[in-house]
C-alpha atoms as a PDB file:
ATOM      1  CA  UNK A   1     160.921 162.855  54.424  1.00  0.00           C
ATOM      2  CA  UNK A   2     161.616 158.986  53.771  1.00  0.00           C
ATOM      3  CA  UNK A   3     158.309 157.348  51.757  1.00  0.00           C
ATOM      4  CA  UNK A   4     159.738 154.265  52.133  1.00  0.00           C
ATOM      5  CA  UNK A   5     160.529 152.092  55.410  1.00  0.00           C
ATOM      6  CA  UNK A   6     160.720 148.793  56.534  1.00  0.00           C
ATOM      7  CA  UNK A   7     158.917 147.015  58.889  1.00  0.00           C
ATOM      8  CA  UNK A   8     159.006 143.486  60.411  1.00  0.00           C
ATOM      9  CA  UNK A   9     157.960 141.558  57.536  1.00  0.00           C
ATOM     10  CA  UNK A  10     158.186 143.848  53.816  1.00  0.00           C
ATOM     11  CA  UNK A  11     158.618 147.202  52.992  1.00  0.00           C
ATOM     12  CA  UNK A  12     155.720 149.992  53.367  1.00  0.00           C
ATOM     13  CA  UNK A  13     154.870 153.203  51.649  1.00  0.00           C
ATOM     14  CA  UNK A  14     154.450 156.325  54.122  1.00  0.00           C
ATOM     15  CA  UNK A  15     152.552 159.470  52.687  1.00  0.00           C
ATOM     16  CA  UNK A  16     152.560 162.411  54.462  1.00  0.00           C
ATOM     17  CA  UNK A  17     149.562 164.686  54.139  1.00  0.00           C
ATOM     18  CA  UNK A  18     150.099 168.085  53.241  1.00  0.00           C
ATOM     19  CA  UNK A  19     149.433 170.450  56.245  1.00  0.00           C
ATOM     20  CA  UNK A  20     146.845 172.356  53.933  1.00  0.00           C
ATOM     21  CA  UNK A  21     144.699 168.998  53.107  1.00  0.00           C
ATOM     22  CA  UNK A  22     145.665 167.452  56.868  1.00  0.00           C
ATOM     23  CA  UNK A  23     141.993 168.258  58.325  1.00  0.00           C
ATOM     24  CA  UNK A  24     140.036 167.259  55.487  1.00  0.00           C
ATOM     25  CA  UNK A  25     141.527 163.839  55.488  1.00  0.00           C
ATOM     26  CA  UNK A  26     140.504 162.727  58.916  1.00  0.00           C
ATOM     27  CA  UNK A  27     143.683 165.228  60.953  1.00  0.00           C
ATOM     28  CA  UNK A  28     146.304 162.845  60.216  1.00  0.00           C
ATOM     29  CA  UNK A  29     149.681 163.725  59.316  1.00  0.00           C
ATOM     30  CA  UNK A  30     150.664 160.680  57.349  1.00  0.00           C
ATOM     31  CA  UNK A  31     149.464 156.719  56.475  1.00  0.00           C
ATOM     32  CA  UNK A  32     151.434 153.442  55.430  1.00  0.00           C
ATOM     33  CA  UNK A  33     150.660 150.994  52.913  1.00  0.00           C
ATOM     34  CA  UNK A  34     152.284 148.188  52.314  1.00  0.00           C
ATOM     35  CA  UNK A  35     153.920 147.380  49.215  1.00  0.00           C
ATOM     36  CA  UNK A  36     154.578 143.537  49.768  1.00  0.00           C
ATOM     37  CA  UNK A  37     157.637 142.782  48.718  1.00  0.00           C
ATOM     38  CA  UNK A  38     160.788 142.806  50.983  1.00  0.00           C
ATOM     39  CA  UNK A  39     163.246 143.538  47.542  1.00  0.00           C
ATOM     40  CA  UNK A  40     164.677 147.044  48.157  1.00  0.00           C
ATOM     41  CA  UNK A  41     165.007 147.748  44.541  1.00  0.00           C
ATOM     42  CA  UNK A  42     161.687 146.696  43.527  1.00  0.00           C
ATOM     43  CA  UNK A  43     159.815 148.485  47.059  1.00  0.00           C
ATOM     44  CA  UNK A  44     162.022 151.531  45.964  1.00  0.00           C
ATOM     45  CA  UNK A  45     160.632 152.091  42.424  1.00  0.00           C
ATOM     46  CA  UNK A  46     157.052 151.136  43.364  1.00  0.00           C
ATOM     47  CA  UNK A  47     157.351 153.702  46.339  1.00  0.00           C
ATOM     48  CA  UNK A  48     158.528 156.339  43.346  1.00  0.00           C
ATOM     49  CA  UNK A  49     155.357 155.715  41.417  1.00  0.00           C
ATOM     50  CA  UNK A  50     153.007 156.039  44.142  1.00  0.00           C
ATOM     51  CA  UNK A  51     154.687 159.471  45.352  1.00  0.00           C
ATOM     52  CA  UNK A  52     153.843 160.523  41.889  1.00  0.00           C
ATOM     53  CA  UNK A  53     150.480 158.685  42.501  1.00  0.00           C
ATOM     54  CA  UNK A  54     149.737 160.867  45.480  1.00  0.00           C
ATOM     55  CA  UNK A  55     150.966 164.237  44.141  1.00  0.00           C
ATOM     56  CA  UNK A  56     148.194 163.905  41.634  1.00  0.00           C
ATOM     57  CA  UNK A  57     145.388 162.754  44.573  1.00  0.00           C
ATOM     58  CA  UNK A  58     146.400 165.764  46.784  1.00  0.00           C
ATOM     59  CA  UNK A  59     146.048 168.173  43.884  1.00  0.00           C
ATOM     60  CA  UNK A  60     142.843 166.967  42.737  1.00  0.00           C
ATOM     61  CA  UNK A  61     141.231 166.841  46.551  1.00  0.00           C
ATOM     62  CA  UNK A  62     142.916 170.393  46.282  1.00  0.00           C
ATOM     63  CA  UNK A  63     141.150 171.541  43.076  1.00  0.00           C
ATOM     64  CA  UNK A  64     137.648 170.446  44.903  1.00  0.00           C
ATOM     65  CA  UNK A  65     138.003 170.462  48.145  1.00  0.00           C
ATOM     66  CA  UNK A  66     134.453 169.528  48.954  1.00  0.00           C
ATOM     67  CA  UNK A  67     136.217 165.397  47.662  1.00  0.00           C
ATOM     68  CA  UNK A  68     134.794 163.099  49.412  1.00  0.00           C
ATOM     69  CA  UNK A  69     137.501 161.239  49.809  1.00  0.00           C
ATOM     70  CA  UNK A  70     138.806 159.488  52.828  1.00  0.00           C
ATOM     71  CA  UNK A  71     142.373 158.332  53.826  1.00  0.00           C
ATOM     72  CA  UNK A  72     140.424 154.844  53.119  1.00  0.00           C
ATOM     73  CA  UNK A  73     139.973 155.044  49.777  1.00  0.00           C
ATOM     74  CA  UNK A  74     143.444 157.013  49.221  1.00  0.00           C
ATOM     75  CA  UNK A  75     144.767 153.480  50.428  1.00  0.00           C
ATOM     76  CA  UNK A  76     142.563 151.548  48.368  1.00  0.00           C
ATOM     77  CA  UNK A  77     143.363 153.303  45.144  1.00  0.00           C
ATOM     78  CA  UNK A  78     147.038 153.155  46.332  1.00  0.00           C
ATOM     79  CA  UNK A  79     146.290 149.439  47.020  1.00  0.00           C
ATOM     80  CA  UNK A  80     145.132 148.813  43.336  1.00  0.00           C
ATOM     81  CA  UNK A  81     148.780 151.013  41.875  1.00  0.00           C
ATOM     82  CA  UNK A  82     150.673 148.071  43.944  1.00  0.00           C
ATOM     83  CA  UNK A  83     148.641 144.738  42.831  1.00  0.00           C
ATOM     84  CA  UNK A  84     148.629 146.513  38.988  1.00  0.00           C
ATOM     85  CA  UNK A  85     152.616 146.917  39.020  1.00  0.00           C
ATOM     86  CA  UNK A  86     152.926 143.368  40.736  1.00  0.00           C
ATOM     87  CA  UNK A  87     150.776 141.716  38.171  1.00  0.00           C
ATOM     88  CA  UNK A  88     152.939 143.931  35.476  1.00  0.00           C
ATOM     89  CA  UNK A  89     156.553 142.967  36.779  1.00  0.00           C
ATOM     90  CA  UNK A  90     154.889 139.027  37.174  1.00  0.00           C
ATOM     91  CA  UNK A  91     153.982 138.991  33.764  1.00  0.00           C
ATOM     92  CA  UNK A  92     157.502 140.181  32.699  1.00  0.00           C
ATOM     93  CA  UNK A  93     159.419 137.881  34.546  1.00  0.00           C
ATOM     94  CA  UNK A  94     156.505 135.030  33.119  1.00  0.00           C
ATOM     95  CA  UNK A  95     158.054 135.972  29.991  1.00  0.00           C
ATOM     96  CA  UNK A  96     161.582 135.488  30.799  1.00  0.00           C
ATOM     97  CA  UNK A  97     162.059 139.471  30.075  1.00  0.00           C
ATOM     98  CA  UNK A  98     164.588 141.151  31.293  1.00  0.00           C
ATOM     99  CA  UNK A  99     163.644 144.809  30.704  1.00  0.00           C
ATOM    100  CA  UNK A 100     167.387 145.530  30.131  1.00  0.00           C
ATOM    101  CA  UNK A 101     168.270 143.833  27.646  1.00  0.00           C
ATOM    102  CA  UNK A 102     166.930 144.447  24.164  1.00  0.00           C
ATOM    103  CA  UNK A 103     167.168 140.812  22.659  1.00  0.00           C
ATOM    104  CA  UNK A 104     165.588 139.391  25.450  1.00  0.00           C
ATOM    105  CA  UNK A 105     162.371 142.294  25.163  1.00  0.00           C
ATOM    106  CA  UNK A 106     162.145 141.070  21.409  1.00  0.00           C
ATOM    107  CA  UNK A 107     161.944 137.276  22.146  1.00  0.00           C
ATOM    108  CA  UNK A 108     159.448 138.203  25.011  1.00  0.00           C
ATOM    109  CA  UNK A 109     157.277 140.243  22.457  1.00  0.00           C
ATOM    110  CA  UNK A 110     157.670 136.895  19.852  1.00  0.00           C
ATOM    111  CA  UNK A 111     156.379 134.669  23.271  1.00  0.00           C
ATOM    112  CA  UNK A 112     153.774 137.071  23.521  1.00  0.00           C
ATOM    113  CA  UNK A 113     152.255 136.898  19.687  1.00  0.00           C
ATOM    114  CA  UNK A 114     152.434 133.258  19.357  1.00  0.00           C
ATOM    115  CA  UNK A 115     150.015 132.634  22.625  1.00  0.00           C
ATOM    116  CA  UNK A 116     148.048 135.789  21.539  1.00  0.00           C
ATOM    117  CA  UNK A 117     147.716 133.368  18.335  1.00  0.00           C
ATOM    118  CA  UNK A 118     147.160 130.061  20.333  1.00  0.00           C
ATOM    119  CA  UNK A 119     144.175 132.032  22.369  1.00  0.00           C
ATOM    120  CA  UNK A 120     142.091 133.842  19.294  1.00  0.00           C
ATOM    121  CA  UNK A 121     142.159 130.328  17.599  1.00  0.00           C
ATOM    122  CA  UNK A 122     140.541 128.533  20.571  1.00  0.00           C
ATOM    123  CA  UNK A 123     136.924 128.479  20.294  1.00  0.00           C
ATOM    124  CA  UNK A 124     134.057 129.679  22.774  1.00  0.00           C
ATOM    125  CA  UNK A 125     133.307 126.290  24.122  1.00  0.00           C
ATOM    126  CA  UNK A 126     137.063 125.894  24.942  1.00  0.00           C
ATOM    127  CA  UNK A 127     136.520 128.309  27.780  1.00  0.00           C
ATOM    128  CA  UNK A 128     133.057 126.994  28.806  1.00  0.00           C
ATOM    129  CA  UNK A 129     134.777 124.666  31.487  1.00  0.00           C
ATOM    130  CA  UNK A 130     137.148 127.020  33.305  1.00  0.00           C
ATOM    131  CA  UNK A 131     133.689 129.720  33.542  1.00  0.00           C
ATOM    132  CA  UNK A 132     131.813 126.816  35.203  1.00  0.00           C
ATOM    133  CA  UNK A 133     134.516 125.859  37.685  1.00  0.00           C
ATOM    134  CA  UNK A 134     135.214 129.705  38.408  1.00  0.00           C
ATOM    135  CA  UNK A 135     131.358 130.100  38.837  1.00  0.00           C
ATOM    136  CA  UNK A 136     130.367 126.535  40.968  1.00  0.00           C
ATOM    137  CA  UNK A 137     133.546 127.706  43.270  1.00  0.00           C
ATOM    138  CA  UNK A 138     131.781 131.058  43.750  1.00  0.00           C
ATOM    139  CA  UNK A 139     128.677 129.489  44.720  1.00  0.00           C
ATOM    140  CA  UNK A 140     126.717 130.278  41.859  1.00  0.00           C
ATOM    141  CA  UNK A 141     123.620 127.653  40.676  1.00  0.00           C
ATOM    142  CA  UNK A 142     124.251 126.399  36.849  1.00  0.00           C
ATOM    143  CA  UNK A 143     121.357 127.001  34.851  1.00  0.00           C
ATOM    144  CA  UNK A 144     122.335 127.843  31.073  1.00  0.00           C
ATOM    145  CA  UNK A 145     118.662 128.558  30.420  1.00  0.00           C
ATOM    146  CA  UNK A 146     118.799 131.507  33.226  1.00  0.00           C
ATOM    147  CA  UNK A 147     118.915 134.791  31.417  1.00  0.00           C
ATOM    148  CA  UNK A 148     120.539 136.332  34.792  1.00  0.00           C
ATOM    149  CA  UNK A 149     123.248 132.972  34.476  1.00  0.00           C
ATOM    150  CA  UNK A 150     123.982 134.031  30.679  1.00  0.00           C
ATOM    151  CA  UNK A 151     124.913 137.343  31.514  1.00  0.00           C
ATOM    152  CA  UNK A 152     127.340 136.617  34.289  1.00  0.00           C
ATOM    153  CA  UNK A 153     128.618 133.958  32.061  1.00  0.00           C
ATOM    154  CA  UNK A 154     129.488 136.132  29.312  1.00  0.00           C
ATOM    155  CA  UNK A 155     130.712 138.645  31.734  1.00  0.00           C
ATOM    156  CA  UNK A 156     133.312 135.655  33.048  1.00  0.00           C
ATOM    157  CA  UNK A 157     133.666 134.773  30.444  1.00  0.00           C
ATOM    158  CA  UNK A 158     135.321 138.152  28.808  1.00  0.00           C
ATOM    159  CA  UNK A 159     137.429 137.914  32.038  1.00  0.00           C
ATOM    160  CA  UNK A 160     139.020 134.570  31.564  1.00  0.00           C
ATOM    161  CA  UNK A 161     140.127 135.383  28.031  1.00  0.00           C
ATOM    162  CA  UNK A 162     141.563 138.802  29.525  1.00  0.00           C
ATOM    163  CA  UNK A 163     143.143 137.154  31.846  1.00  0.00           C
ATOM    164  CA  UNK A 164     144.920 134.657  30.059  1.00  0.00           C
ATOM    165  CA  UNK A 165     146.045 137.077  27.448  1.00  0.00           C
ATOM    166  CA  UNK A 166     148.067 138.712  30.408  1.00  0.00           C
ATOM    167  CA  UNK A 167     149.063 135.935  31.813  1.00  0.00           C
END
């Protein structure tokens, strides 16, 4: 059975529920996500990786079958496999990698230590700007003296500087 077909506008990943786990996921016999991409090659070795994904899902809801786990949040696990290997293959090709090629992995690595470098020598208050924006766009009040405001800052803060380091 194909796990991978096309439709109008990218490709989409079909998983067909075993017949023994069929009625305690909802009856269905299969569900689509899609992968958003409309490369074959790319939609073809993300589709591998979430077959494996799902062989490990259906044995675990088999292990204990009182899982309460829907076909929902099958998808939305499956959901977060895609945007993780999209943000993985957009930070290689941000890097100019190209995964055959060994050079071009070992210049990519040097990229990758010198802005490591550039980021641990910034200081705190070099991110303090980019946390405000991030926060006033959410909605969130400013008020530094707020204990509540210092945590979420700190929290954003820790996700800026993990963010840029993948970037």
């Amino acid at each position: 059975m194909k796990s991978l077909i096309k439709s109008q506008y990218s490709y989409l990943f079909v998983s067909y529920i075993p017949k023994d786990l069929s009625n305690h996921l909802g009856g269905k016999i299969k569900f689509r996500v899609s992968l958003k991409s409309v490369i074959f090659s790319e939609s073809q070795r993300l589709s591998q990786s979430l077959r494996i994904v799902m062989e490990r899902i259906y044995d675990e809801i088999r292990k204990d079958m009182k899982s309460s786990l829907t076909i929902e949040d099958v998808k939305d696990i499956l959901r977060k496999e895609i945007k993780r290997s999209q943000t993985h293959s957009n930070y290689f090709s941000y890097l100019g990698v190209n995964r055959r090629d060994n050079t071009s992995i070992g210049e990519g690595l040097k990229t990758l230590d010198n802005e490591e470098e550039k980021l641990n020598n910034r200081n705190k208050s070099d991110y303090d700007s980019e946390v405000e924006k991030i926060l006033l766009k959410e909605g969130f009040k400013i008020e530094k003296d707020n204990l509540y405001f210092k945590r979420l800052f700190r929290r954003s803060l820790r996700t800026i500087r993990g963010e840029i380091m993948w970037r």
